[in-house]
N, C-alpha and C. Protein backbone atom coordinates (compact mmCIF):
# COMPACT_ATOMS: atom_id res chain seq x y z
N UNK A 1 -18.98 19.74 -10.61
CA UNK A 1 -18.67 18.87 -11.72
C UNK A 1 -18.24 19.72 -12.91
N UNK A 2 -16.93 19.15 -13.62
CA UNK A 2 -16.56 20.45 -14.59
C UNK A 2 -17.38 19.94 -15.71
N UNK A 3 -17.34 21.35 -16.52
CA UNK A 3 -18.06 20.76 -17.77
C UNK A 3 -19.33 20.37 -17.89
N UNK A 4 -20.69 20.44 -17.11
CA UNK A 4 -21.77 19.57 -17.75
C UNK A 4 -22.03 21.21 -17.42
N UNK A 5 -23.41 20.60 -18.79
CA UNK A 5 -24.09 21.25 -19.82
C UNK A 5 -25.18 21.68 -18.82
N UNK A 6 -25.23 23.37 -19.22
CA UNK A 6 -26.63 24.18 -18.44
C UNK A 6 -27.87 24.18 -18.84
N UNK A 7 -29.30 22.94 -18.55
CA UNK A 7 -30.63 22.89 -18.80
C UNK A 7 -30.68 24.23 -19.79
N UNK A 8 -31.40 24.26 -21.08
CA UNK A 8 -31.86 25.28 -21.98
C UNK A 8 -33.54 25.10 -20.55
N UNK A 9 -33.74 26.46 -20.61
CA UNK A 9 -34.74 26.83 -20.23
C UNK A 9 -35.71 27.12 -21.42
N UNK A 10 -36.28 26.81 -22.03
CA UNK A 10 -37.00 27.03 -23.16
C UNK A 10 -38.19 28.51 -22.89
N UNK A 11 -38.99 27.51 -21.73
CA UNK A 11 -40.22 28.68 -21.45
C UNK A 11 -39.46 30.15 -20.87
N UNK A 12 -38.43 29.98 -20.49
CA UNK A 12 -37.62 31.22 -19.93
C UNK A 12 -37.47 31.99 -20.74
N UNK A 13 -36.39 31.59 -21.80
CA UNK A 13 -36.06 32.55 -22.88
C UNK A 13 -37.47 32.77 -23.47
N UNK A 14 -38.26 32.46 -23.80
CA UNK A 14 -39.35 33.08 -24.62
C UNK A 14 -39.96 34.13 -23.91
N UNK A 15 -39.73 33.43 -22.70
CA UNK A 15 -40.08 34.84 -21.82
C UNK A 15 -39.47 36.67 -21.35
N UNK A 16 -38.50 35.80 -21.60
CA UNK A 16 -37.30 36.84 -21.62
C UNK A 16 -37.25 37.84 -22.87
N UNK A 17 -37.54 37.15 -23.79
CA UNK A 17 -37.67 37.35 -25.37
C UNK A 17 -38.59 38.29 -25.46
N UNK A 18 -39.83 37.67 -24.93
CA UNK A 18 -40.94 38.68 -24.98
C UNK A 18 -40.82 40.05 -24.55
N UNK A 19 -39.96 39.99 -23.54
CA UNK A 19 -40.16 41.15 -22.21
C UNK A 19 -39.44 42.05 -22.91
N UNK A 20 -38.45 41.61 -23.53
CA UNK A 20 -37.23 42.66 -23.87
C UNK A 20 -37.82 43.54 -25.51
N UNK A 21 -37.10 44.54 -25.38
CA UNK A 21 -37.48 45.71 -26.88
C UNK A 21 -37.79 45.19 -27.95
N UNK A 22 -38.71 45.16 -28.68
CA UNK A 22 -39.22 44.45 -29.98
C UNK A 22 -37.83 44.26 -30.48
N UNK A 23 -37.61 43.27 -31.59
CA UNK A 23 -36.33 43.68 -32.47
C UNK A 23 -37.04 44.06 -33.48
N UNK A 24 -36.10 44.31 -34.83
CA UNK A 24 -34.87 43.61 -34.89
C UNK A 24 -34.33 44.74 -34.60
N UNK A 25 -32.52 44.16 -33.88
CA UNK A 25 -31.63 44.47 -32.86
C UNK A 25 -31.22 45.04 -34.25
N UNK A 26 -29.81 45.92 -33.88
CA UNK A 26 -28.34 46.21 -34.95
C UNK A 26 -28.01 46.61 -33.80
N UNK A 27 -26.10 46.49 -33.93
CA UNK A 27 -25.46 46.40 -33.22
C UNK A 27 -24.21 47.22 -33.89
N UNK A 28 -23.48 48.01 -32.85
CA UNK A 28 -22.26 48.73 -34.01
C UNK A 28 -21.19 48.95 -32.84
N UNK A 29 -21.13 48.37 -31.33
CA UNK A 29 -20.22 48.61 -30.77
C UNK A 29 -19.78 50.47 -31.05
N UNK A 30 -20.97 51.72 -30.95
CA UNK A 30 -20.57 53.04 -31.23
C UNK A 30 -19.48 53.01 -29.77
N UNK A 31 -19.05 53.82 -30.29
CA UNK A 31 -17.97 54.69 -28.83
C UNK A 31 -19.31 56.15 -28.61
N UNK A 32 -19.82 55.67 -27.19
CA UNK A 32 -20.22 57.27 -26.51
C UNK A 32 -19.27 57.40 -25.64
N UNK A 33 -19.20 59.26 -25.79
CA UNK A 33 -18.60 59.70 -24.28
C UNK A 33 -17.26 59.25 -23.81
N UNK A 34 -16.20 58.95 -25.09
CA UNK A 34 -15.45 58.38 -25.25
C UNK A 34 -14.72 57.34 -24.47
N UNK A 35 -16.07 56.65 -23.94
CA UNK A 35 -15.75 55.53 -23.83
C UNK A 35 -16.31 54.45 -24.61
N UNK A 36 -15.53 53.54 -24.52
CA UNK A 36 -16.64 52.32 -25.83
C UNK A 36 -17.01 51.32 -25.04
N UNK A 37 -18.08 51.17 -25.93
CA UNK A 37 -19.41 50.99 -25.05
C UNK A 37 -20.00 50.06 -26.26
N UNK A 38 -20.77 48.98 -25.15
CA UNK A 38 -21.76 48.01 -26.18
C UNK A 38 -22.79 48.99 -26.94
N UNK A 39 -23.40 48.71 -27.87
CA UNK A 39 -24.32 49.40 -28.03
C UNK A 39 -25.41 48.32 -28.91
N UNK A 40 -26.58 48.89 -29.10
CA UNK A 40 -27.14 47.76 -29.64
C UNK A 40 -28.87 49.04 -29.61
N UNK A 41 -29.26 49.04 -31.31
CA UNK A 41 -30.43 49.90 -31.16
C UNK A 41 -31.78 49.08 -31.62
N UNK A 42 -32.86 49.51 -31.32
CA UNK A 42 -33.95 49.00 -32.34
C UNK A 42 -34.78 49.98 -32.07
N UNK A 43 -35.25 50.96 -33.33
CA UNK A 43 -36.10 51.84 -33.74
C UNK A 43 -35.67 52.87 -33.06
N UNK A 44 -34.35 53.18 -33.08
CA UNK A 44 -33.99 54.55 -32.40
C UNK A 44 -33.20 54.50 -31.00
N UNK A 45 -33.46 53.60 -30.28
CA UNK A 45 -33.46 53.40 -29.08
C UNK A 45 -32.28 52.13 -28.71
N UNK A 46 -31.81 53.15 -27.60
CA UNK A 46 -31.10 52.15 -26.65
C UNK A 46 -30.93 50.94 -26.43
N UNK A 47 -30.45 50.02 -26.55
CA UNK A 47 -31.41 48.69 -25.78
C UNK A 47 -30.30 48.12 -25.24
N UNK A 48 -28.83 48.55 -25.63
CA UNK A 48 -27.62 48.24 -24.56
C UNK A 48 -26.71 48.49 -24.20
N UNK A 49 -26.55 48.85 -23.28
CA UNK A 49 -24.91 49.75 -23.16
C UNK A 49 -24.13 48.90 -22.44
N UNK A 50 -23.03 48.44 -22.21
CA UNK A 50 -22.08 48.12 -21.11
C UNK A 50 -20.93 48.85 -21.47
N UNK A 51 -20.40 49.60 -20.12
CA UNK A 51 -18.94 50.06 -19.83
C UNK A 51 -18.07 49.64 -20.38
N UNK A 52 -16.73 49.95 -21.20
CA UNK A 52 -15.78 48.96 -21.16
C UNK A 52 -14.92 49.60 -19.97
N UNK A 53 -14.42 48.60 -19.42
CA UNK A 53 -13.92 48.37 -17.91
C UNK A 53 -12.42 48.57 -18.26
N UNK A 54 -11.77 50.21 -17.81
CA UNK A 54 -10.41 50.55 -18.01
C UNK A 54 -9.45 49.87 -18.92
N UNK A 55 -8.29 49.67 -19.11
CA UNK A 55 -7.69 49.06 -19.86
C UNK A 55 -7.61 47.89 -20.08
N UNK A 56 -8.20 46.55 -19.04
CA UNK A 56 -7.98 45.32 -19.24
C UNK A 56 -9.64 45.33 -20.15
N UNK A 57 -10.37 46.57 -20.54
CA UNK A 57 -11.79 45.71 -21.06
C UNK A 57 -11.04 45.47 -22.19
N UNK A 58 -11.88 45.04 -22.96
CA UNK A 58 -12.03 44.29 -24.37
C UNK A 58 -11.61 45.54 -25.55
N UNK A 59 -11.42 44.84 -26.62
CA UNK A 59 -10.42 45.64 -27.70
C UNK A 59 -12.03 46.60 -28.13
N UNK A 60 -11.43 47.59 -29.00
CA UNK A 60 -12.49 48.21 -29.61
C UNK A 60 -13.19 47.08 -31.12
N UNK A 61 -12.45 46.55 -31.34
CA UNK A 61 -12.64 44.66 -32.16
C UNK A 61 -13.99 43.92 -31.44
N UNK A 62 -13.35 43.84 -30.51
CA UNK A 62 -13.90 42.54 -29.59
C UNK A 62 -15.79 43.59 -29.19
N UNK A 63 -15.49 44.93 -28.87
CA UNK A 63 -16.54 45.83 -28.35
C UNK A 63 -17.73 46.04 -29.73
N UNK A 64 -16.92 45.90 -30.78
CA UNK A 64 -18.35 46.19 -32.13
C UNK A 64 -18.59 44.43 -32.05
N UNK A 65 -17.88 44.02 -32.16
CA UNK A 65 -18.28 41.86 -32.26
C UNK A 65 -19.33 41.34 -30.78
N UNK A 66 -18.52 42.43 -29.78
CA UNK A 66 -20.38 42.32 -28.84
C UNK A 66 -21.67 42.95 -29.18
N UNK A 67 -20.99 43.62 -29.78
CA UNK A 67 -22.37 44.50 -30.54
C UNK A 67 -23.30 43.92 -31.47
N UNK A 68 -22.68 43.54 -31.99
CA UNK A 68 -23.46 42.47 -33.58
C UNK A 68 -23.56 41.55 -32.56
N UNK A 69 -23.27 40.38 -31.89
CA UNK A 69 -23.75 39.25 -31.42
C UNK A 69 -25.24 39.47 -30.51
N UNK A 70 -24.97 40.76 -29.56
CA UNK A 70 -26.11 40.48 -28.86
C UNK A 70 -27.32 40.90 -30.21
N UNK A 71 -27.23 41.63 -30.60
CA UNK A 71 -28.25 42.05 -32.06
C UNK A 71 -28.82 41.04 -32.66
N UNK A 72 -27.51 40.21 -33.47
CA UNK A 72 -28.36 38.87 -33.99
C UNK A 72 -28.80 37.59 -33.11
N UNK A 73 -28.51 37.96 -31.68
CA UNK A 73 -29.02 36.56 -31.01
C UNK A 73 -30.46 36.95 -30.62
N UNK A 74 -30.72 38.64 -30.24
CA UNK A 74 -32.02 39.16 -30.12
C UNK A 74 -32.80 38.19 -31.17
N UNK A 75 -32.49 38.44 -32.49
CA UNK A 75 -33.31 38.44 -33.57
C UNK A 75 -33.06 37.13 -33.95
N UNK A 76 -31.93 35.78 -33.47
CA UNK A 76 -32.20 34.28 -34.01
C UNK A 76 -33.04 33.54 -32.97
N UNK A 77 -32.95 34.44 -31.82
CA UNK A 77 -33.60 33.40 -30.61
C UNK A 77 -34.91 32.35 -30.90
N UNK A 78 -36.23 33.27 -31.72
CA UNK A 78 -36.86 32.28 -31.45
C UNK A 78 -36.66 31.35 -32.75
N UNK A 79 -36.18 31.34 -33.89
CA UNK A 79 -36.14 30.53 -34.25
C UNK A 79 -35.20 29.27 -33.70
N UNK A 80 -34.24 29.85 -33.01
CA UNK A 80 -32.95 29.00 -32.88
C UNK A 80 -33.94 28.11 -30.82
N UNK A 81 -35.00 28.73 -30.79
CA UNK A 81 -35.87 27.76 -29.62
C UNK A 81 -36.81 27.03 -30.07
N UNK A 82 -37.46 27.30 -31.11
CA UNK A 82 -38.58 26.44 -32.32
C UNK A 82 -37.61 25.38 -32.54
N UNK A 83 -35.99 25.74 -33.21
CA UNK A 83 -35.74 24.24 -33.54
C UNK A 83 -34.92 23.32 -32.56
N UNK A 84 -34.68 24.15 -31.32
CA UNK A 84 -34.48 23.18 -29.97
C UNK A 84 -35.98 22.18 -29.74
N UNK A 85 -37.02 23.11 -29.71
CA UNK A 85 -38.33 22.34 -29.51
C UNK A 85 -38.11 21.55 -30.39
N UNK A 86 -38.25 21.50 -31.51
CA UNK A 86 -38.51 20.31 -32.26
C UNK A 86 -38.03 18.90 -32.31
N UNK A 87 -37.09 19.07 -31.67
CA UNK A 87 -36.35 18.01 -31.52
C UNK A 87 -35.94 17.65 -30.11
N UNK A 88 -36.70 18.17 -29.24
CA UNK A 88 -37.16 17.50 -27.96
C UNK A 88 -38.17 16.00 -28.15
N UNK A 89 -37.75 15.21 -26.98
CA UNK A 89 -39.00 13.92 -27.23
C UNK A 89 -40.57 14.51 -26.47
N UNK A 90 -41.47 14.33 -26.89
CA UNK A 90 -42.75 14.73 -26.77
C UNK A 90 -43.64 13.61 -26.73
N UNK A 91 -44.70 13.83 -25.56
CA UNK A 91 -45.81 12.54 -25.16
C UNK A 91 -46.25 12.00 -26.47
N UNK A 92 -46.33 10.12 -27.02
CA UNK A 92 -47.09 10.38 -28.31
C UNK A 92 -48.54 10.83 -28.32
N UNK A 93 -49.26 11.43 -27.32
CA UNK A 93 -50.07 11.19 -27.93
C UNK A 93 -50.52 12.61 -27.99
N UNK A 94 -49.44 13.56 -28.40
CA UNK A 94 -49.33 14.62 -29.29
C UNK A 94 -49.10 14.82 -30.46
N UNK A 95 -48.49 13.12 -31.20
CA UNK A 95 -47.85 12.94 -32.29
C UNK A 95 -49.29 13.22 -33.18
N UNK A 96 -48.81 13.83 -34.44
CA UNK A 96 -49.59 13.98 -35.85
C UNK A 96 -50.23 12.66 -36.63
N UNK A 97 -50.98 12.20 -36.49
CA UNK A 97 -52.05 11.22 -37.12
C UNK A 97 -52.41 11.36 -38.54
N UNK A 98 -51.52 12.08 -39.05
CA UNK A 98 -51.83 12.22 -40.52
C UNK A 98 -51.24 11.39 -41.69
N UNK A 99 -50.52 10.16 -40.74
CA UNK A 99 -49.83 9.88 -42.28
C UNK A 99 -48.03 10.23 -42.20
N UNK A 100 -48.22 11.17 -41.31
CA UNK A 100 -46.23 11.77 -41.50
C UNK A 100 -45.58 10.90 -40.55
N UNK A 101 -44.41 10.39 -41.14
CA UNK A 101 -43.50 9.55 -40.44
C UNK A 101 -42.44 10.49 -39.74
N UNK A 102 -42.57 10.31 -38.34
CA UNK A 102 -41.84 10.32 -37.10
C UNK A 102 -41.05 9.70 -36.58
N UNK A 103 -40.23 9.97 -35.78
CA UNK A 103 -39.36 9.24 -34.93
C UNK A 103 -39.93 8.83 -33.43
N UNK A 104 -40.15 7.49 -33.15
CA UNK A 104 -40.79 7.63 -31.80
C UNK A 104 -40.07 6.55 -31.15
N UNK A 105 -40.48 6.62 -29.99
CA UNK A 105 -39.31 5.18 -29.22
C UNK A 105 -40.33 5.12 -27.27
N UNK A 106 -40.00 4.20 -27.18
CA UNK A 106 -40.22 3.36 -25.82
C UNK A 106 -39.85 3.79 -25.01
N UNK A 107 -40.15 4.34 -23.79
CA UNK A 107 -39.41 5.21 -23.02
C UNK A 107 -38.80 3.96 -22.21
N UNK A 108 -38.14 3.80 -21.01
CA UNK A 108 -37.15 3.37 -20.61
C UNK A 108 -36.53 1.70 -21.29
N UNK A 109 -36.22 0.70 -20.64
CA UNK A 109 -35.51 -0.16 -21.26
C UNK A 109 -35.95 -1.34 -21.28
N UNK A 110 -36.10 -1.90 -22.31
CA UNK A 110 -36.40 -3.36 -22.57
C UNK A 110 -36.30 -4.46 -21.46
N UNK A 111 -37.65 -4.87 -21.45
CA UNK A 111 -37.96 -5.54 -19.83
C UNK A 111 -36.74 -6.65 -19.83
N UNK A 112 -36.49 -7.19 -20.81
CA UNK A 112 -35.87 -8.68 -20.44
C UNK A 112 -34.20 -8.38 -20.90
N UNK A 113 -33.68 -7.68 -21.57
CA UNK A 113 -32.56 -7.35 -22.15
C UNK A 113 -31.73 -6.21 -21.26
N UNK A 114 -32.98 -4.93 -20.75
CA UNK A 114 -32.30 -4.40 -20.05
C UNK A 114 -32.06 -2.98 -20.08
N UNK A 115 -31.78 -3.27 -21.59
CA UNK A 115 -30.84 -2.16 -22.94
C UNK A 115 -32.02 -1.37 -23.10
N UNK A 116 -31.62 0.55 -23.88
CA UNK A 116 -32.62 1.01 -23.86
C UNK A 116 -33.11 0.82 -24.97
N UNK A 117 -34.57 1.25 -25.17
CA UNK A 117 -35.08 0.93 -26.62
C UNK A 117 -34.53 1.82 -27.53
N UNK A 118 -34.31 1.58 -28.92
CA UNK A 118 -34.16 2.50 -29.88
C UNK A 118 -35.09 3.05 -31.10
N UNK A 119 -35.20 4.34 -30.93
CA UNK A 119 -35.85 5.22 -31.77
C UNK A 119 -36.24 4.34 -33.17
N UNK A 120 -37.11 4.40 -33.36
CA UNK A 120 -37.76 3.99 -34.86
C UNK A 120 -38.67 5.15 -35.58
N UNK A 121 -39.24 5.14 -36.86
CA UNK A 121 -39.51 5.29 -37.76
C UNK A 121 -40.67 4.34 -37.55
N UNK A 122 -41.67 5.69 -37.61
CA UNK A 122 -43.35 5.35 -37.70
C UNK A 122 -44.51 6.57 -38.38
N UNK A 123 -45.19 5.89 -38.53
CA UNK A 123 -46.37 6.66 -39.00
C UNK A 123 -47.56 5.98 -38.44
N UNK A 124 -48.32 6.95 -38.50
CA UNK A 124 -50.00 6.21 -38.13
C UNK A 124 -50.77 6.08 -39.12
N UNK A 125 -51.20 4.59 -38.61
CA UNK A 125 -52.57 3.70 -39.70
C UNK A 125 -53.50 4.13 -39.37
N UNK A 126 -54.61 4.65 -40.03
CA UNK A 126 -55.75 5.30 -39.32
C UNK A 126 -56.75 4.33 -39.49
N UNK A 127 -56.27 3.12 -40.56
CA UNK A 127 -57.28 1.46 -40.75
C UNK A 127 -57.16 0.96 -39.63
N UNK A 128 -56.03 0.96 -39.28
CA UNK A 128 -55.65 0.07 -37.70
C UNK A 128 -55.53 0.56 -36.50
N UNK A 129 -55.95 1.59 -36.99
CA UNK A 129 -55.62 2.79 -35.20
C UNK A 129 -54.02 2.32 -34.51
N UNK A 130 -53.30 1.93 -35.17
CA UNK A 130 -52.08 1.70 -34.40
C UNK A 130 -51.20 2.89 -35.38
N UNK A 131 -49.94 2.61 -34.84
CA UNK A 131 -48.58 3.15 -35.18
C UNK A 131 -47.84 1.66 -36.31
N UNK A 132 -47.56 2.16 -37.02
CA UNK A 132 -46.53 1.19 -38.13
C UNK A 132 -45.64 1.66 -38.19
N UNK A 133 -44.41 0.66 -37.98
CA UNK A 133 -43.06 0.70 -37.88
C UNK A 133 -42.48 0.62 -39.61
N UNK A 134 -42.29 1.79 -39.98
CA UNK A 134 -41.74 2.19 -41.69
C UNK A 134 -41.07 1.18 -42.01
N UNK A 135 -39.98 0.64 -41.16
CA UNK A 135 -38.74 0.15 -41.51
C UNK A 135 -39.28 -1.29 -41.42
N UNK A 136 -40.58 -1.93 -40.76
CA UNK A 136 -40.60 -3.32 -41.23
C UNK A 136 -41.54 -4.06 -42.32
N UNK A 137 -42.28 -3.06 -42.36
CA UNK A 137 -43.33 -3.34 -43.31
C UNK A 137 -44.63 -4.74 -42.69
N UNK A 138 -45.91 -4.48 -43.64
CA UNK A 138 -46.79 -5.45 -43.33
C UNK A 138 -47.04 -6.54 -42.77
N UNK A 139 -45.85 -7.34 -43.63
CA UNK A 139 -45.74 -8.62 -43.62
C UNK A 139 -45.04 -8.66 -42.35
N UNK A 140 -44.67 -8.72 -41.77
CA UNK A 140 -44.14 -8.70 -40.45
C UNK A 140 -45.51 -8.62 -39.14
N UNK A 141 -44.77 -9.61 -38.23
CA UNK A 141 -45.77 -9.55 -37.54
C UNK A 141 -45.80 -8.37 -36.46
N UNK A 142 -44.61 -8.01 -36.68
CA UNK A 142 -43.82 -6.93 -35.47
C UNK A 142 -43.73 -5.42 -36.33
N UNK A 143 -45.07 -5.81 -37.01
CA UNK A 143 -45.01 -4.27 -37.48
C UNK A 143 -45.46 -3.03 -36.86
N UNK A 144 -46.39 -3.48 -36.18
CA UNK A 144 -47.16 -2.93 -35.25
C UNK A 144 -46.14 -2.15 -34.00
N UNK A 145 -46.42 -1.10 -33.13
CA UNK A 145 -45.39 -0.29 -32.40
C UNK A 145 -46.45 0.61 -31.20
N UNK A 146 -45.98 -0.04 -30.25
CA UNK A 146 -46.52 1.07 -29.23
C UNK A 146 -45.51 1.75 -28.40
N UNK A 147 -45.31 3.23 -29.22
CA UNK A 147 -44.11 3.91 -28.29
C UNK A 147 -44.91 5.32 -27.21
N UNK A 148 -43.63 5.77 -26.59
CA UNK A 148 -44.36 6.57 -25.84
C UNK A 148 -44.43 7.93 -26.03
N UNK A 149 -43.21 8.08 -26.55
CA UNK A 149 -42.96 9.22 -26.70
C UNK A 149 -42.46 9.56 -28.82
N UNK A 150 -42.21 10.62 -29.07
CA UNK A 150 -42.25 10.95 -30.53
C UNK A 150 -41.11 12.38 -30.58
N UNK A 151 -40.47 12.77 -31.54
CA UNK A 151 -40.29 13.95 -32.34
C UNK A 151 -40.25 13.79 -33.70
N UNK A 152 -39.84 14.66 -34.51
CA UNK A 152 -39.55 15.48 -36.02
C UNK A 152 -38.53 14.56 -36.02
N UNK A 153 -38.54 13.73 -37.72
CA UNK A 153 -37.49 12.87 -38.20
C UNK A 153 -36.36 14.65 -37.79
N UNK A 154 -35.21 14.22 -38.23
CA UNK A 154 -34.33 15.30 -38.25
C UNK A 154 -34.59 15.68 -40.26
N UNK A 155 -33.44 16.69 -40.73
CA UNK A 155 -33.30 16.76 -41.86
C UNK A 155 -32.10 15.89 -42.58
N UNK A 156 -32.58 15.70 -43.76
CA UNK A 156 -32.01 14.45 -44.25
C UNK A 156 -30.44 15.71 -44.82
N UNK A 157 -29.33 14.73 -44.48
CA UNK A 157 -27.95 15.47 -44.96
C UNK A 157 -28.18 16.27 -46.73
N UNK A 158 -27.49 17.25 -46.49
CA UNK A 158 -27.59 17.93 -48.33
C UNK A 158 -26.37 17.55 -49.06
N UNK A 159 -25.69 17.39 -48.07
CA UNK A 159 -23.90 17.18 -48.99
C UNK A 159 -23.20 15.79 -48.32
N UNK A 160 -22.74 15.08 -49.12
CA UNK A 160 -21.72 14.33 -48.24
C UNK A 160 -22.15 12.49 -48.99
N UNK A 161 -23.37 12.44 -50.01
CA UNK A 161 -23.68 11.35 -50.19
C UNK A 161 -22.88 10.46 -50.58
N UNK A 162 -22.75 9.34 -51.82
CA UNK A 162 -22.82 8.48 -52.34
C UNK A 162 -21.95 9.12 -53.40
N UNK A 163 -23.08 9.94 -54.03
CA UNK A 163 -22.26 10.19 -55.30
C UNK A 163 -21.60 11.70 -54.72
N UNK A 164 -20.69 12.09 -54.00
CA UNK A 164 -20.07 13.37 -53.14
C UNK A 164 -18.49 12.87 -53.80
């Protein structure tokens, strides 16, 4: 199938992460041995070499730009897997009981309609031991919400509003 997207392994890379040379990476694409060569150090040390492969390898450009990439992906990984996690759906009943409004939703599809459920906006009542749906308020009889699953609202846009 062309084109579909390769499962993030989450527990992998952390693992991987772990295993490999503390960072933080720097990267300078040096030429050894006059050949150029990936390079990539942390605290003195080695941590990558690849060949460039006779004349069809890669420009001496392209050989320092592998250099810096593997360096800063060493050193964004785990944040850049913290905020994949976060925004995975998660069992609720891992969700935070404090008061903080979440995104949570129904896992498969509405018995009589069909359609899947959609994500809402909740927090937990700790008067009512339930979940309250933000967006309908009290007075409603359908305020009340039993979902299954939960993540992290996202972040609210910085540019682009009303007054933009």
């Amino acid at each position: 199938m062309p084109n579909q997207p390769h499962p993030i392994d989450i527990a992998e890379l952390r693992r991987l992460h772990e295993a490999a040379t503390p960072g933080p990476w720097h990267g300078d694409g040096t030429t050894v041995d006059g050949d150029a060569l990936v390079y990539a150090e942390a605290g003195g040390w080695e941590i990558a070499v690849l060949p460039r492969w006779w004349e069809q390898g890669p420009s001496e450009d392209q050989v320092r730009a592998n250099a810096a990439l593997l360096a800063a992906l060493r050193t964004a990984l785990p944040a850049l897997l913290d905020r994949i996690e976060a925004e995975e759906w998660r069992p609720i009943e891992e969700a935070p009981k404090d008061g903080m409004s979440i995104l949570a939703i129904v896992a498969g599809t509405h018995p009589q309609t069909g359609e899947p459920f959609v994500p809402e906006v909740v927090e937990w009542d700790e008067g009512d031991s339930c979940w309250w749906n933000c967006m309908w308020g009290y007075d409603n009889a359908h305020s009340t919400y039993n979902p299954t699953h939960w993540r992290h609202l996202p972040a609210a846009p910085t540019t682009g509003g009303a007054d933009a």
